[in-house]
C-alpha atoms as a PDB file:
ATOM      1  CA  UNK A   1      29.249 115.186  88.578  1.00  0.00           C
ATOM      2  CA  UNK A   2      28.220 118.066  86.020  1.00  0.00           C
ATOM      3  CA  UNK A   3      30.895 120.126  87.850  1.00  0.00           C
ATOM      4  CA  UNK A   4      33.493 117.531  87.169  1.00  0.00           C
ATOM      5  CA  UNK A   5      32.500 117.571  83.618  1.00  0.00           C
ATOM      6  CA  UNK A   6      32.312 121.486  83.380  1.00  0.00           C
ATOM      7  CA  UNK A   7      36.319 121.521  84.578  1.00  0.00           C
ATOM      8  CA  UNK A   8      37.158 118.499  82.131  1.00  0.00           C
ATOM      9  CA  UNK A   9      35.353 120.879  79.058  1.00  0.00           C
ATOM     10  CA  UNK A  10      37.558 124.306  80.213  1.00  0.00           C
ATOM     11  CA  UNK A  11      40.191 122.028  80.550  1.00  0.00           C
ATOM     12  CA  UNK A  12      39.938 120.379  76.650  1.00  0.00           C
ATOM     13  CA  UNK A  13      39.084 123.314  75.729  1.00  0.00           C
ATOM     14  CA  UNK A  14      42.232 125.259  76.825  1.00  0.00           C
ATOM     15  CA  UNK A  15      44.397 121.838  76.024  1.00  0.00           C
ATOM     16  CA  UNK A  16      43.075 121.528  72.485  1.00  0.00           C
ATOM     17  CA  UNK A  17      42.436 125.748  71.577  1.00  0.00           C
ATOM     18  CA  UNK A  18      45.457 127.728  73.396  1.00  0.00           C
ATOM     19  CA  UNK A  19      44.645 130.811  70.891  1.00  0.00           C
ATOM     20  CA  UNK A  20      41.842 131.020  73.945  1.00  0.00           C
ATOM     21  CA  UNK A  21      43.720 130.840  76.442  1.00  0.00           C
ATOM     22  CA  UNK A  22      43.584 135.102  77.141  1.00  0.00           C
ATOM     23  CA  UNK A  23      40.159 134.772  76.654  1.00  0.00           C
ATOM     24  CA  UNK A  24      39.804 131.650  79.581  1.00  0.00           C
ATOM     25  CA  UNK A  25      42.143 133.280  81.621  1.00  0.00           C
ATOM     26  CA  UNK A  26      40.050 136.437  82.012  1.00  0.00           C
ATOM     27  CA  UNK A  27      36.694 134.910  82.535  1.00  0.00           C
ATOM     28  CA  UNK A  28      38.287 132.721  85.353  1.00  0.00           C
ATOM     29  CA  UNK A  29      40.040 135.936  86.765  1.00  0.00           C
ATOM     30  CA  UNK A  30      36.459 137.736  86.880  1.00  0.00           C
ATOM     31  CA  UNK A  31      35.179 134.859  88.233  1.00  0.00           C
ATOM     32  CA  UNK A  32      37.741 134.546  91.102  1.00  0.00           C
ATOM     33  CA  UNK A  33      36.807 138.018  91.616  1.00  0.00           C
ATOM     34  CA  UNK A  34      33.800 137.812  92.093  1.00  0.00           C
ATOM     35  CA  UNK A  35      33.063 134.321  93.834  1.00  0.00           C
ATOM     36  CA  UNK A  36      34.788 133.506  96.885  1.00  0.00           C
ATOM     37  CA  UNK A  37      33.856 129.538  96.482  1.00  0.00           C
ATOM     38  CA  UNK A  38      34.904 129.711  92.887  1.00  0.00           C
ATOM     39  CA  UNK A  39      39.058 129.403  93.842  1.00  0.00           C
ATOM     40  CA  UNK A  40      39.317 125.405  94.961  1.00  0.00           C
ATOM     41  CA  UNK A  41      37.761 124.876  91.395  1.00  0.00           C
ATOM     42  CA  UNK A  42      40.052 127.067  89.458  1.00  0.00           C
ATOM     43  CA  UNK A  43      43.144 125.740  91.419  1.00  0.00           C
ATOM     44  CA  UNK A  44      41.693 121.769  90.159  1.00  0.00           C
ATOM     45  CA  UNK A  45      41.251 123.192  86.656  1.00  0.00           C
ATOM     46  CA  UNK A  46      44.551 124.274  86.772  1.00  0.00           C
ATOM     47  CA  UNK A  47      46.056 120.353  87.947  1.00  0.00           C
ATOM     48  CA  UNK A  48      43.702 119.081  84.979  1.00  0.00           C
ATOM     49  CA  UNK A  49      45.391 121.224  82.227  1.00  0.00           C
ATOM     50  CA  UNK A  50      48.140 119.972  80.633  1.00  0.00           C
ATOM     51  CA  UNK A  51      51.065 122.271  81.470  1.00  0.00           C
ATOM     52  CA  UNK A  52      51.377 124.710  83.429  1.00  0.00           C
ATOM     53  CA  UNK A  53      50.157 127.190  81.421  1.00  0.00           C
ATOM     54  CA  UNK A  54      46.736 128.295  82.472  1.00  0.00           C
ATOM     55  CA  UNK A  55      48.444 128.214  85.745  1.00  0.00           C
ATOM     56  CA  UNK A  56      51.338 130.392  85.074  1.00  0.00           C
ATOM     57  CA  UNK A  57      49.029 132.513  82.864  1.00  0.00           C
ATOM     58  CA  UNK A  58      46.696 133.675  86.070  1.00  0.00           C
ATOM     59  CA  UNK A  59      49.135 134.290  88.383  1.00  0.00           C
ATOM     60  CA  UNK A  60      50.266 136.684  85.785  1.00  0.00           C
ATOM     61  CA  UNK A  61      47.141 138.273  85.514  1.00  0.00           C
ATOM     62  CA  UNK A  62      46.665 138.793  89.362  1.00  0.00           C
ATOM     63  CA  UNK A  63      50.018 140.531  89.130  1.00  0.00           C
ATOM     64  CA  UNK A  64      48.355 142.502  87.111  1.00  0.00           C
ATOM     65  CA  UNK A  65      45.438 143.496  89.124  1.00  0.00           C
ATOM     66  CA  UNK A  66      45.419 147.192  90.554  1.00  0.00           C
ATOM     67  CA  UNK A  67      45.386 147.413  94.129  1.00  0.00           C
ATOM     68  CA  UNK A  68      45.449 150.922  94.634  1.00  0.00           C
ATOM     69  CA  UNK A  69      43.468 152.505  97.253  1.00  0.00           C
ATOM     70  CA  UNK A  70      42.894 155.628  95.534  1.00  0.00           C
ATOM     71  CA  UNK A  71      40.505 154.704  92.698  1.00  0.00           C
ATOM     72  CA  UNK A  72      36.770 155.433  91.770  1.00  0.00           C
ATOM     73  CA  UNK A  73      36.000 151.942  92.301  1.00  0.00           C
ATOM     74  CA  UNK A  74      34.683 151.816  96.041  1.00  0.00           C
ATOM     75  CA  UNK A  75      32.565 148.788  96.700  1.00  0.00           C
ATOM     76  CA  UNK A  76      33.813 145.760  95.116  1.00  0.00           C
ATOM     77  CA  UNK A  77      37.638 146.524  94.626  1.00  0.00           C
ATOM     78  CA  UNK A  78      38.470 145.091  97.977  1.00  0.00           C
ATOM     79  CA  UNK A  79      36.504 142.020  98.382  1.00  0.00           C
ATOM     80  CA  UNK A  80      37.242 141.024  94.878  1.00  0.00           C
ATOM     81  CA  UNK A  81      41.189 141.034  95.867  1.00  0.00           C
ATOM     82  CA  UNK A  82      40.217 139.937  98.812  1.00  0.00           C
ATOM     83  CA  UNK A  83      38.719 136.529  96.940  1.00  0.00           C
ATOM     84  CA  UNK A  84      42.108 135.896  95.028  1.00  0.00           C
ATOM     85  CA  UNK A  85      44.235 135.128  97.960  1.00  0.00           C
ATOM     86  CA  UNK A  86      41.948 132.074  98.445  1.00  0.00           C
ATOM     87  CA  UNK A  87      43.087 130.265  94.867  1.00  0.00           C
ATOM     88  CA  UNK A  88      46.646 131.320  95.807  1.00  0.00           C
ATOM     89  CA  UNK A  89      46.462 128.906  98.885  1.00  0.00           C
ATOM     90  CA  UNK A  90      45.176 126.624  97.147  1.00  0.00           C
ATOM     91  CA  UNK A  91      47.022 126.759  93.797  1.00  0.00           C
ATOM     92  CA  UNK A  92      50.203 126.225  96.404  1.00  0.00           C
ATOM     93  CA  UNK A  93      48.774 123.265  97.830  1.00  0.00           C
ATOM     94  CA  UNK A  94      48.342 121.336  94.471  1.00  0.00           C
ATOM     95  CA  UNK A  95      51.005 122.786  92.385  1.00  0.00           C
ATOM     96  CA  UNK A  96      53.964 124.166  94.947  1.00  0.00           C
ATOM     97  CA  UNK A  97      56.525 124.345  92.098  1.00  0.00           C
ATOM     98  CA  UNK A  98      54.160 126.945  89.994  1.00  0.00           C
ATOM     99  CA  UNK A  99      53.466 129.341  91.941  1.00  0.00           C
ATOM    100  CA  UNK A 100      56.890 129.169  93.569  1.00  0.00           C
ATOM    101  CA  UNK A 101      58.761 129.638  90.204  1.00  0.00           C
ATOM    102  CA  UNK A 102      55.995 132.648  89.704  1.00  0.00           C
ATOM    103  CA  UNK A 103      56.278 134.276  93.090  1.00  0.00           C
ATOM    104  CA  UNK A 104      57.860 137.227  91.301  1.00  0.00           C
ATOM    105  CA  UNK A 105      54.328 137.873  89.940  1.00  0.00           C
ATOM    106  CA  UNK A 106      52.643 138.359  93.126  1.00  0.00           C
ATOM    107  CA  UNK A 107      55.105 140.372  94.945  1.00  0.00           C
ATOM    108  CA  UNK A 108      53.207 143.611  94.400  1.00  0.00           C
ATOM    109  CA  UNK A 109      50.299 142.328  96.326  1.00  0.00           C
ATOM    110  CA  UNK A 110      52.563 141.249  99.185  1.00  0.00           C
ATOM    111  CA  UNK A 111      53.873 145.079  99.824  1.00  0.00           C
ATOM    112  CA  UNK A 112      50.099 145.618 100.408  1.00  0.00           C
END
């Protein structure tokens, strides 16, 4: 399917370019974000990679994510977070061992 072949491009892409792997990282972070159907592709991307880099790489960057209650950003702060937990579940279905060895990323969203 065209999807299929969209995850196999992002995949060569990442496997053959890792200078843009920051820049694949980020889109797929905004796009977790934003989508809520988005995270059972992302977690497949992330079996079709090579290592387990791209994997590693965005549960580092949703460590990073702000949480905080207090900021200027009302509407889509929550729901956005809200989408991540989705491609953790599923990112622990299909690769256990990453985000277990990475858990120390995430544990400032598990205090909230």
């Amino acid at each position: 399917s065209s999807g299929d072949a969209a995850l196999q491009m992002i995949a060569a892409t990442v496997d053959s370019a890792p200078c843009l792997l920051n820049t694949v990282v980020a889109a797929l972070v905004d796009l977790l974000h934003t989508y809520d159907h988005i995270a059972p592709l992302v977690a497949e991307l992330c079996c079709i990679v090579n290592e387990q880099v791209l994997a590693t790489e965005l549960l580092r960057e949703i460590g990073r994510l702000d949480t905080t209650e207090g900021s200027n950003d009302t509407g889509g702060k929550a729901s956005g977070i809200k989408n991540i937990a989705p491609f953790i579940s599923e990112l622990a279905a299909v690769r256990p061992r990453v985000v277990l060895s990475n858990i120390s990323l995430l544990l400032p969203h598990l205090d909230s």
